[in-house]
C-alpha atoms as a PDB file:
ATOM      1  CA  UNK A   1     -73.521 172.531  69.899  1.00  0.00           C
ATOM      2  CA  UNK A   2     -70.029 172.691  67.996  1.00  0.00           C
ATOM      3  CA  UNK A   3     -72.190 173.495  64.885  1.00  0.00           C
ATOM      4  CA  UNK A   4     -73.026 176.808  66.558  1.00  0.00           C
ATOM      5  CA  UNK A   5     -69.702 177.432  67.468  1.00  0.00           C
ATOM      6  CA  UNK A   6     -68.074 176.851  64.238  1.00  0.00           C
ATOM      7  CA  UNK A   7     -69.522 180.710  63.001  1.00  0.00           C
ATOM      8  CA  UNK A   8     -67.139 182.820  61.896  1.00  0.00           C
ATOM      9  CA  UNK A   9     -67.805 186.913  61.638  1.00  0.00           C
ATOM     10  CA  UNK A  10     -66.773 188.793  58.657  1.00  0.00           C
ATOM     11  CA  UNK A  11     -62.611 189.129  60.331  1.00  0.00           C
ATOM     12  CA  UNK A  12     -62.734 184.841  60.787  1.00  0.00           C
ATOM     13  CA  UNK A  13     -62.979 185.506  64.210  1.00  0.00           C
ATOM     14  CA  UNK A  14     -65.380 183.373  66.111  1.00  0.00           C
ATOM     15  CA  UNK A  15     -69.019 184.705  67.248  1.00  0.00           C
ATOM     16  CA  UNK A  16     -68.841 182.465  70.174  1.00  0.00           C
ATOM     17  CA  UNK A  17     -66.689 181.347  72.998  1.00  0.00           C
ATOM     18  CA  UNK A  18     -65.348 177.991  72.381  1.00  0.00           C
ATOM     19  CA  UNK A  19     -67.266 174.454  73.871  1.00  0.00           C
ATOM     20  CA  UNK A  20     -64.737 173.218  76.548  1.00  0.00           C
ATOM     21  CA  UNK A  21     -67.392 170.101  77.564  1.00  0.00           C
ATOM     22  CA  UNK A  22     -70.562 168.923  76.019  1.00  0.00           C
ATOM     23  CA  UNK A  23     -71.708 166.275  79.337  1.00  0.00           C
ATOM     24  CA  UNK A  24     -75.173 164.522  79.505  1.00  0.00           C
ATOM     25  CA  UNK A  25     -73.934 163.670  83.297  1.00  0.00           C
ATOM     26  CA  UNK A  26     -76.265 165.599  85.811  1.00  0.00           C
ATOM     27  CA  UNK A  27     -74.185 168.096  87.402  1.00  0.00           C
ATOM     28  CA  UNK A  28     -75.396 170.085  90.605  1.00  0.00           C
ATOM     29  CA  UNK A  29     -79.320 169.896  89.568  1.00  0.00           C
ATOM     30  CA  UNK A  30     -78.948 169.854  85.730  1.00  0.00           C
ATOM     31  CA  UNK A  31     -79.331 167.115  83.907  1.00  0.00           C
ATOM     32  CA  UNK A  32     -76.552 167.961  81.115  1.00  0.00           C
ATOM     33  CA  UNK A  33     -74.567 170.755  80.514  1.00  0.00           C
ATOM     34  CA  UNK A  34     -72.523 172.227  77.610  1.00  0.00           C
ATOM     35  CA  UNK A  35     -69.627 174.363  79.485  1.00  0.00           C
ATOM     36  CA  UNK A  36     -67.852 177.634  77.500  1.00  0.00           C
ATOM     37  CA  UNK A  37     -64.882 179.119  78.194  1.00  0.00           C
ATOM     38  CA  UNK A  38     -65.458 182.654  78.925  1.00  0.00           C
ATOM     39  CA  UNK A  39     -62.442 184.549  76.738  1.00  0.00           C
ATOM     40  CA  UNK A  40     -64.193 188.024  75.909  1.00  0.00           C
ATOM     41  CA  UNK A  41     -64.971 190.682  77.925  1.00  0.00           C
ATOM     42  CA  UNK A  42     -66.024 192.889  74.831  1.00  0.00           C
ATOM     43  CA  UNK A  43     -69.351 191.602  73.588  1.00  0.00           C
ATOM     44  CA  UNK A  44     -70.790 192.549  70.410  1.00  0.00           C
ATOM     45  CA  UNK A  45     -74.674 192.065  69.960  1.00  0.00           C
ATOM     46  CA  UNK A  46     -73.898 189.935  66.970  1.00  0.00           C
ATOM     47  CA  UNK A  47     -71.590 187.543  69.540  1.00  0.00           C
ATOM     48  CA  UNK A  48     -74.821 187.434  72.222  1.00  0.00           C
ATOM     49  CA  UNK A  49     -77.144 186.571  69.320  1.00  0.00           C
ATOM     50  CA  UNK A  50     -74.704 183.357  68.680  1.00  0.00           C
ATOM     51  CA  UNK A  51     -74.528 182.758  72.346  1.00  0.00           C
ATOM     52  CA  UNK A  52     -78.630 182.414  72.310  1.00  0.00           C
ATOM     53  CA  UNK A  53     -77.612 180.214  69.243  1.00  0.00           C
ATOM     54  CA  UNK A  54     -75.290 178.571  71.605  1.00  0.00           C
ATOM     55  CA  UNK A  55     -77.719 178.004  74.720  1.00  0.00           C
ATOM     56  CA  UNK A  56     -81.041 177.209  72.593  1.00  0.00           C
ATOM     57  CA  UNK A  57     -79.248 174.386  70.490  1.00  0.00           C
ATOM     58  CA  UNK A  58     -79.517 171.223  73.014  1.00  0.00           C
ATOM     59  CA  UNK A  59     -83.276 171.940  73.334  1.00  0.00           C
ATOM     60  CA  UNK A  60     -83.422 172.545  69.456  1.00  0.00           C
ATOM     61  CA  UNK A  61     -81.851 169.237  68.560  1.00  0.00           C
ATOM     62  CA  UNK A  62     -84.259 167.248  71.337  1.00  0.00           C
ATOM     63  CA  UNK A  63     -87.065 168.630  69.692  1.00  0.00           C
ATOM     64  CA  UNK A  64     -85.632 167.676  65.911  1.00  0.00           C
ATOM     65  CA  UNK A  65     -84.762 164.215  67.043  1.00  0.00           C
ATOM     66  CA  UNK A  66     -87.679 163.169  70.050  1.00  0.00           C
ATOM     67  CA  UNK A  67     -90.311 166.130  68.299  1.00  0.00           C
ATOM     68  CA  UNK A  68     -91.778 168.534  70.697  1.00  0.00           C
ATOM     69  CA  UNK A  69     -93.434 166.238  72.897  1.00  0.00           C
ATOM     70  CA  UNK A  70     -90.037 164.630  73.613  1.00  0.00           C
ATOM     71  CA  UNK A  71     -87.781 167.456  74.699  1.00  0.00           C
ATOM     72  CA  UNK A  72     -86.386 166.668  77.947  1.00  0.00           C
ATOM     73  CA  UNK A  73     -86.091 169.127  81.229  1.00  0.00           C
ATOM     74  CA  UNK A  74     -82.129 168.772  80.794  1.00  0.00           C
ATOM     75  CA  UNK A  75     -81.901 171.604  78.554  1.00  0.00           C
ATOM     76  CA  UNK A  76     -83.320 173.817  82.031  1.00  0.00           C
ATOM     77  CA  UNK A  77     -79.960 175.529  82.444  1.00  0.00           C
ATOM     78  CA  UNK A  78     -79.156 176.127  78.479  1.00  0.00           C
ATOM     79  CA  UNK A  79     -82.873 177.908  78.407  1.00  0.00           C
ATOM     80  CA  UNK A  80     -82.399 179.472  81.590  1.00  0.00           C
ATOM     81  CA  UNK A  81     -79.064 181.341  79.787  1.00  0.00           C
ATOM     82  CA  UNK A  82     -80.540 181.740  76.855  1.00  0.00           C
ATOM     83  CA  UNK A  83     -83.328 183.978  78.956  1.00  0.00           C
ATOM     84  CA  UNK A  84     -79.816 185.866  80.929  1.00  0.00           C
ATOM     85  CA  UNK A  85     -78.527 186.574  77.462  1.00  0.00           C
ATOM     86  CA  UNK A  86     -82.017 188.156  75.723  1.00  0.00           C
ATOM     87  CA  UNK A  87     -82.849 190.247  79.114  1.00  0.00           C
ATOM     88  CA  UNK A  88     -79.542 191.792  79.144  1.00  0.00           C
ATOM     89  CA  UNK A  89     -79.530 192.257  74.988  1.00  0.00           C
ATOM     90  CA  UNK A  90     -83.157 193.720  76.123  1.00  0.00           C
ATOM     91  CA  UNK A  91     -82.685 195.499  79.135  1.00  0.00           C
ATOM     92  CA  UNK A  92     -79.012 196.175  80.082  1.00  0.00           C
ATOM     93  CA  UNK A  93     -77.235 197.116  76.838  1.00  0.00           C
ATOM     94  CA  UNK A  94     -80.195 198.623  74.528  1.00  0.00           C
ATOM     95  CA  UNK A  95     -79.334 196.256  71.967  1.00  0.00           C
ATOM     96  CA  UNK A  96     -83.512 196.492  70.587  1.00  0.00           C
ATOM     97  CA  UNK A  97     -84.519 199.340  68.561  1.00  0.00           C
ATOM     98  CA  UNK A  98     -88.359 198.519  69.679  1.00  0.00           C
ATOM     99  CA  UNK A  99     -87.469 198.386  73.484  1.00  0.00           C
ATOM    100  CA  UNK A 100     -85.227 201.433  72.970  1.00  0.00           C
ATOM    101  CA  UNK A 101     -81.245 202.335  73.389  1.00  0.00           C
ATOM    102  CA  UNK A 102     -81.805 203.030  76.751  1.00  0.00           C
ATOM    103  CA  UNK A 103     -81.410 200.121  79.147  1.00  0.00           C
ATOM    104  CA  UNK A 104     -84.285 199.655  81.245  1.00  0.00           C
ATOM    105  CA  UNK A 105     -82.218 198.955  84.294  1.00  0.00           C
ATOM    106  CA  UNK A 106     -81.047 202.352  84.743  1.00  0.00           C
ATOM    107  CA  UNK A 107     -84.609 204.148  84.652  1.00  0.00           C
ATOM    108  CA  UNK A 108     -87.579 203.199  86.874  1.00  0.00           C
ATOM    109  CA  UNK A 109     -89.144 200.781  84.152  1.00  0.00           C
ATOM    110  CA  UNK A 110     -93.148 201.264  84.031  1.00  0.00           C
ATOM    111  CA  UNK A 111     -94.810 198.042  84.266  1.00  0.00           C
ATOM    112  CA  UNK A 112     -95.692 198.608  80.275  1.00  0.00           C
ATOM    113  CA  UNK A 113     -92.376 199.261  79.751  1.00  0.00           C
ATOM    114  CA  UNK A 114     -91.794 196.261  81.555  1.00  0.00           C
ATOM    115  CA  UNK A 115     -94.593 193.706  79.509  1.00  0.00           C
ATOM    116  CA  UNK A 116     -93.179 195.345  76.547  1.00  0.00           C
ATOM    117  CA  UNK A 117     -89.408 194.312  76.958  1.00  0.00           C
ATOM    118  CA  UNK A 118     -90.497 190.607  77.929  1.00  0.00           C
ATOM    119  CA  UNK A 119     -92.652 190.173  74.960  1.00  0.00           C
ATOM    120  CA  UNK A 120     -89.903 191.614  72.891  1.00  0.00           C
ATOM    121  CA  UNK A 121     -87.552 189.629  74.507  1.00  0.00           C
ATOM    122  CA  UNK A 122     -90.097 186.270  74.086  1.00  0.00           C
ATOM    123  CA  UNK A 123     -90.632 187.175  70.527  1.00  0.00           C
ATOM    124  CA  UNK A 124     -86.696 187.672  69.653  1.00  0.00           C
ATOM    125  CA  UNK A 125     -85.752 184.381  71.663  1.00  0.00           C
ATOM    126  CA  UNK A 126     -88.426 182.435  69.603  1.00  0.00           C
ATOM    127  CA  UNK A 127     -86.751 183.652  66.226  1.00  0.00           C
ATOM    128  CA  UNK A 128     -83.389 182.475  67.412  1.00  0.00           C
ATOM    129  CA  UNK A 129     -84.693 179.475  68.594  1.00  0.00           C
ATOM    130  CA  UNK A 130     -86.470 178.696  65.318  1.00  0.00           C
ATOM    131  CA  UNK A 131     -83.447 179.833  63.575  1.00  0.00           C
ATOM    132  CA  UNK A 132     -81.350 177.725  64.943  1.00  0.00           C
ATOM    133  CA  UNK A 133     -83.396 174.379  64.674  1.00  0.00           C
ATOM    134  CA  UNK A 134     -83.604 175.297  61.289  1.00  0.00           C
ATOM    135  CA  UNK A 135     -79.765 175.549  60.587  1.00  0.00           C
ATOM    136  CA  UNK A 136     -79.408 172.324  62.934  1.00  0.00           C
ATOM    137  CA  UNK A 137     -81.833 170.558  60.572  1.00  0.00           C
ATOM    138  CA  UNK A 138     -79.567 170.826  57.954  1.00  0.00           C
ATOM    139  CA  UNK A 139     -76.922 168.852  59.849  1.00  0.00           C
ATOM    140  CA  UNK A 140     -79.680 165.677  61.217  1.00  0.00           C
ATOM    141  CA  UNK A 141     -78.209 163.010  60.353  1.00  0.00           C
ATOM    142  CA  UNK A 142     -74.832 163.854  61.547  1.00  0.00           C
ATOM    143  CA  UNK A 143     -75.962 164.783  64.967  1.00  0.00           C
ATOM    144  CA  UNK A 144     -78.077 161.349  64.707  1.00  0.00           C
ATOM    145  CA  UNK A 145     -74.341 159.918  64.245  1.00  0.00           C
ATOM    146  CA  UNK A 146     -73.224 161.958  67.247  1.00  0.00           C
ATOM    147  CA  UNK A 147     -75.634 160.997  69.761  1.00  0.00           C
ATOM    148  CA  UNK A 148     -74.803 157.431  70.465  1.00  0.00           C
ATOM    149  CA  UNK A 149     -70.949 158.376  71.097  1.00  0.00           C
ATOM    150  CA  UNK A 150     -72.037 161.062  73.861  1.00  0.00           C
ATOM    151  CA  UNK A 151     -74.506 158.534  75.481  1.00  0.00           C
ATOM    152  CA  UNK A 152     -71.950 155.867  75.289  1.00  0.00           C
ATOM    153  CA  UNK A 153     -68.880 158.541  76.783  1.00  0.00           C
ATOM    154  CA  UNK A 154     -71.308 160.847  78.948  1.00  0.00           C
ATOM    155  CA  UNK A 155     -68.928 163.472  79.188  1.00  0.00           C
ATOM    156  CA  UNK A 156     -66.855 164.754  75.577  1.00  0.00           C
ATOM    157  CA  UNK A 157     -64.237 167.741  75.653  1.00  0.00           C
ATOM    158  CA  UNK A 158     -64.795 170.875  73.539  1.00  0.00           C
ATOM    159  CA  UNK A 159     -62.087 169.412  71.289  1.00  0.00           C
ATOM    160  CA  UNK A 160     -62.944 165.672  71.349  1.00  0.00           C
ATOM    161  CA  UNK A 161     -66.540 167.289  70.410  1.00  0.00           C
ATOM    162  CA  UNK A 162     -65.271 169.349  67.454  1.00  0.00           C
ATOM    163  CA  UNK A 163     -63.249 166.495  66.176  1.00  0.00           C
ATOM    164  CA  UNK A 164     -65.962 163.677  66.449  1.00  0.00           C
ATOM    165  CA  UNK A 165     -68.771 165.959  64.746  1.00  0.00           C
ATOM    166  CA  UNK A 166     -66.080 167.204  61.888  1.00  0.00           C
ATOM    167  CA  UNK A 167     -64.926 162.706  61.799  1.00  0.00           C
ATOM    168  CA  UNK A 168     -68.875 162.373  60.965  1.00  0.00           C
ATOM    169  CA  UNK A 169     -69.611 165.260  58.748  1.00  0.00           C
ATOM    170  CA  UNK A 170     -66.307 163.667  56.610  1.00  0.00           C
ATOM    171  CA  UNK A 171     -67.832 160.811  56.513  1.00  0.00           C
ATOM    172  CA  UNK A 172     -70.951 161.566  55.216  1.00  0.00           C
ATOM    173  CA  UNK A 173     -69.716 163.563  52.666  1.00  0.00           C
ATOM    174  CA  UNK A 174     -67.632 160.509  51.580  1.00  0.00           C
ATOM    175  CA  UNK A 175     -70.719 158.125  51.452  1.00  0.00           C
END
């Protein structure tokens, strides 16, 4: 969601790599997708906790606009990164003091060790999750503005995105 990717660190650099389509087309087995454009190799664990931002949003605004029972299973590939991103923030890089600094993939991970990095990981990816419906919530009845475009168009760019979203924040503001 462009909201997510409209953070800023504390050096105005962006925490996340830039939309380049939001699409609620299927495409190859998904119902939707929102596409990235991969820019940094250099990944900070504050950047992969936007990207979970990133990844969890669709779902998050389903659920703030349809309520629980109404989220859709066209958020399966957002979730399904948002799972990538919080088992390597878990397991590869050591980015959890509770799991530990060393990544699980280079030892011979107990099955404890194991339980105890998923439930981490489950735990962490509901606070994000949370988190970011929350901050989403704030921004309702511009997304409610939002929708109707992308059903009408199917398929936005990144920029188009940005633009419409920032066209209906303006005008809300104005109202």
């Amino acid at each position: 969601m462009a909201v997510m990717t409209m953070e800023k660190d504390e050096r105005g650099n962006p925490t996340v790599n830039p939309i380049s389509k939001v699409s609620i087309v299927p495409h190859i087995g998904y119902a939707g997708m929102t596409d990235v454009n991969q820019k940094s190799t250099h990944i900070t664990k504050r950047m992969m906790e936007a990207q979970l931002k990133q990844a969890v949003a669709g779902r998050a605004i389903e659920e703030l606009i349809y309520g629980s029972d109404g989220v859709s299973c066209g958020c399966e590939s957002d979730m399904e990164e948002a799972k990538k991103i919080i088992l390597e923030m878990l397991t590869r890089y050591g980015f959890d003091e509770e799991v530990g600094f060393l990544p699980l993939e280079y030892l011979k991970a107990t099955e404890q060790q194991k339980e105890k990095a998923y439930m981490r990981g489950n735990l962490l990816l509901k606070d994000i999750y949370e988190s970011t419906k929350n901050e989403l919530e704030t921004y309702l009845p511009q997304i409610k503005e939002f929708v109707p475009e992308l059903i009408k168009r199917q398929e936005i760019s990144g920029d188009e995105f940005v633009q419409i979203f920032l066209d209906v924040m303006k005008a809300s503001t104005e109202s």
